[in-house]
N, C-alpha and C. Protein backbone atom coordinates (compact mmCIF):
# COMPACT_ATOMS: atom_id res chain seq x y z
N UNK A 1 0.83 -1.21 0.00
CA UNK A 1 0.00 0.00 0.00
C UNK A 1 0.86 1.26 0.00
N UNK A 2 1.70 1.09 0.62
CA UNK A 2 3.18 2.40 0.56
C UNK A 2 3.86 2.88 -0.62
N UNK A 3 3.73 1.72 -1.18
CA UNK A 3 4.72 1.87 -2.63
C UNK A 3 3.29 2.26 -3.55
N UNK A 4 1.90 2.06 -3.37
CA UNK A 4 0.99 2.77 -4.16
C UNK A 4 0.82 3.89 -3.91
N UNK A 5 0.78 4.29 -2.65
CA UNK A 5 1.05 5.97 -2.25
C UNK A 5 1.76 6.68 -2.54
N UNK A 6 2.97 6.03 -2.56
CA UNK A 6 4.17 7.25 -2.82
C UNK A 6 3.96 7.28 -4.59
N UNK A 7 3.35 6.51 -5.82
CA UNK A 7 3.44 6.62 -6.73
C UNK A 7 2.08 7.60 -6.92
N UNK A 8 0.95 7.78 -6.62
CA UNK A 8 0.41 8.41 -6.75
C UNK A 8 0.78 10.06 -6.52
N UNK A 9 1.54 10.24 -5.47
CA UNK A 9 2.12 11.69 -5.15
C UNK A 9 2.83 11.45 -6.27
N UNK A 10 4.04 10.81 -6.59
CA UNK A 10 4.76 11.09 -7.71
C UNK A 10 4.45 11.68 -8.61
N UNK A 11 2.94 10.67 -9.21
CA UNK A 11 2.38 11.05 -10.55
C UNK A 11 1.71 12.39 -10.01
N UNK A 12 1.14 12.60 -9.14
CA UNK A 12 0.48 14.10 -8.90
C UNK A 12 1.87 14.91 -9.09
N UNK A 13 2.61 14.82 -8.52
CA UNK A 13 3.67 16.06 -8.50
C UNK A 13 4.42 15.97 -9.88
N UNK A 14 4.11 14.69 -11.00
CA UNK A 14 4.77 15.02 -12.30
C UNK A 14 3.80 15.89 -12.91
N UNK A 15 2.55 15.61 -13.09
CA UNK A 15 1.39 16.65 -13.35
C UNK A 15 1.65 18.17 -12.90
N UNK A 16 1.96 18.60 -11.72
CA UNK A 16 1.91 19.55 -11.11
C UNK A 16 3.09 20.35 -11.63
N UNK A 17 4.11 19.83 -11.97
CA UNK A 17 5.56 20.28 -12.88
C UNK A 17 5.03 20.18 -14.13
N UNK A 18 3.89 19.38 -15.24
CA UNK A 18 4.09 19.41 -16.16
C UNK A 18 3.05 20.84 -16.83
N UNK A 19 2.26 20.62 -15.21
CA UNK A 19 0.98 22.45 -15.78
C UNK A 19 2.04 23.51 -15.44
N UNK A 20 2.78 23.52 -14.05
CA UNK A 20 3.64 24.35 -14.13
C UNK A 20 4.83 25.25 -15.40
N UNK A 21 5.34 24.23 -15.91
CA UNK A 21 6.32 24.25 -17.56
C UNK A 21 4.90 25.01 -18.70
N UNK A 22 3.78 24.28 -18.51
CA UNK A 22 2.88 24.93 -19.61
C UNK A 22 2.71 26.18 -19.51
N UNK A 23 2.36 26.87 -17.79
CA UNK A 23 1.88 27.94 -17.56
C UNK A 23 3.21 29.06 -17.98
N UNK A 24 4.20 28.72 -17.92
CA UNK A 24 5.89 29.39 -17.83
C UNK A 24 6.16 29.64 -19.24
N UNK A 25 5.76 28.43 -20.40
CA UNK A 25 4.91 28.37 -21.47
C UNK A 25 4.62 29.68 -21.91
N UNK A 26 3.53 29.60 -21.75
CA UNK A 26 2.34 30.54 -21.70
C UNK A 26 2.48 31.76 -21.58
N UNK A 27 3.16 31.98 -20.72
CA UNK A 27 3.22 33.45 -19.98
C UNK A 27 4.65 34.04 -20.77
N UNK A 28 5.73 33.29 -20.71
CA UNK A 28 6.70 34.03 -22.18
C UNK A 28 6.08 34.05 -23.25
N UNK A 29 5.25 33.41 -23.79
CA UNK A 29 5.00 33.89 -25.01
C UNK A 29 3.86 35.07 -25.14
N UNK A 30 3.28 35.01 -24.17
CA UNK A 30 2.54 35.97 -23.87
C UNK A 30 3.11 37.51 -23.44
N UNK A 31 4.39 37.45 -22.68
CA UNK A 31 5.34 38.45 -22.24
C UNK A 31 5.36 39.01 -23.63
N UNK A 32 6.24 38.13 -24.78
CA UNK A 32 7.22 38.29 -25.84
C UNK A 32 6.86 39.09 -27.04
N UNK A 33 4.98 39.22 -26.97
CA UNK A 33 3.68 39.51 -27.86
C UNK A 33 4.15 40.92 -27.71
């Protein structure tokens, strides 16, 4: 059950870095306009 927990945070916190990179994304190109 431990090793399913800690993979679920994982996958949440790869999600959470991968909206993060989009939003960083986003917002230079939006700066750059």
């Amino acid at each position: 059950m431990k090793i399913k927990a800690l993979e679920n945070v994982l996958l949440t916190f790869d999600r959470i870095h991968t909206l993060t990179k989009l939003l960083e994304n986003v917002c230079a190109e939006y700066l750059d306009n």
